[in-house]
Protein backbone atom coordinates (compact mmCIF):
# COMPACT_ATOMS: atom_id res chain seq x y z
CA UNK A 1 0.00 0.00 0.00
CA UNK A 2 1.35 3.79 -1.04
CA UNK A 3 2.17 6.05 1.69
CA UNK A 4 0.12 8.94 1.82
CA UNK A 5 2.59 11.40 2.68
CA UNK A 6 5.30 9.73 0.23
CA UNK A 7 3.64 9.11 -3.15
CA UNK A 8 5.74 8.92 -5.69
CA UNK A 9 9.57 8.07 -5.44
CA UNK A 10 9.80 9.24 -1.70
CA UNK A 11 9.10 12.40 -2.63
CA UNK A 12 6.73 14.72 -0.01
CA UNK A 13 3.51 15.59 -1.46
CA UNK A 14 4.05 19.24 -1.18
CA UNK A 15 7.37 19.02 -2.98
CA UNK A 16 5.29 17.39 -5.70
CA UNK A 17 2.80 20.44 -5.40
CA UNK A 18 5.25 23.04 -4.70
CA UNK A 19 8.92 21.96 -5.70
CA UNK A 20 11.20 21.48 -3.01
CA UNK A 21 11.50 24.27 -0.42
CA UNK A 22 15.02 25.36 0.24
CA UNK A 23 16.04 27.67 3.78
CA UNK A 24 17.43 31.17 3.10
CA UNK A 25 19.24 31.18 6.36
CA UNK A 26 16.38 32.56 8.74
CA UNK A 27 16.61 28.57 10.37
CA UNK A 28 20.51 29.31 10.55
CA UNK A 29 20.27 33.19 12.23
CA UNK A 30 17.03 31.63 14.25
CA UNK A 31 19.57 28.68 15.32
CA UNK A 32 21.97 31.34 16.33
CA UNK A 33 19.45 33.47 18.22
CA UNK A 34 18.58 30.67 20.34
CA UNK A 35 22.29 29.92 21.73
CA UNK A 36 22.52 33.42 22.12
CA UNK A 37 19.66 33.29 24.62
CA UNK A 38 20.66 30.14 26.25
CA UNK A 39 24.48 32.00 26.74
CA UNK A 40 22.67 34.91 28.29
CA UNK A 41 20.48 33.27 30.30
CA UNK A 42 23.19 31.29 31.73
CA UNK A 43 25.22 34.64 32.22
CA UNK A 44 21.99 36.52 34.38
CA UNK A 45 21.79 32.97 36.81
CA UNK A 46 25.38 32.83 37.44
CA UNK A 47 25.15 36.97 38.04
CA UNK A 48 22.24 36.75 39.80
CA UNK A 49 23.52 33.55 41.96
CA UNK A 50 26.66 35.86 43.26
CA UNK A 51 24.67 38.92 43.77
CA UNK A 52 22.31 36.79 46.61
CA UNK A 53 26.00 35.20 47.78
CA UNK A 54 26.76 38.53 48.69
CA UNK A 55 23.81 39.67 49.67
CA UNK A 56 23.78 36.83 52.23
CA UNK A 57 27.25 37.47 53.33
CA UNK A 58 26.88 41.23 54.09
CA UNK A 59 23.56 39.77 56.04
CA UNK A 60 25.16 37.58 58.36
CA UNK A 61 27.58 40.40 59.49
């Protein structure tokens, strides 16, 4: 029995429809935005983890 998303020759039906769709780089700079956010975030945690170290240093004194 045919698969219903595959056809003819493995090809997807909306490459049949459409031709095959090919990325202008947004997935690439989207990629990069996202590891820029992840090295941020982990930047603000460690920041934010010293700032309450010394907060609770300076409040035991």
């Amino acid at each position: 029995m045919p698969s219903r998303w595959l056809p003819q020759g493995g090809q997807p039906e909306a490459d049949q429809r459409h031709g095959p769709q090919v990325l202008d780089g947004s997935r690439a700079l989207l990629d990069l935005l996202i590891a820029l956010l992840i090295i941020l975030h982990g930047e603000f945690l460690e920041g934010a983890h010293r700032a309450a170290g010394l907060m609770c240093r300076f409040a035991n004194k």
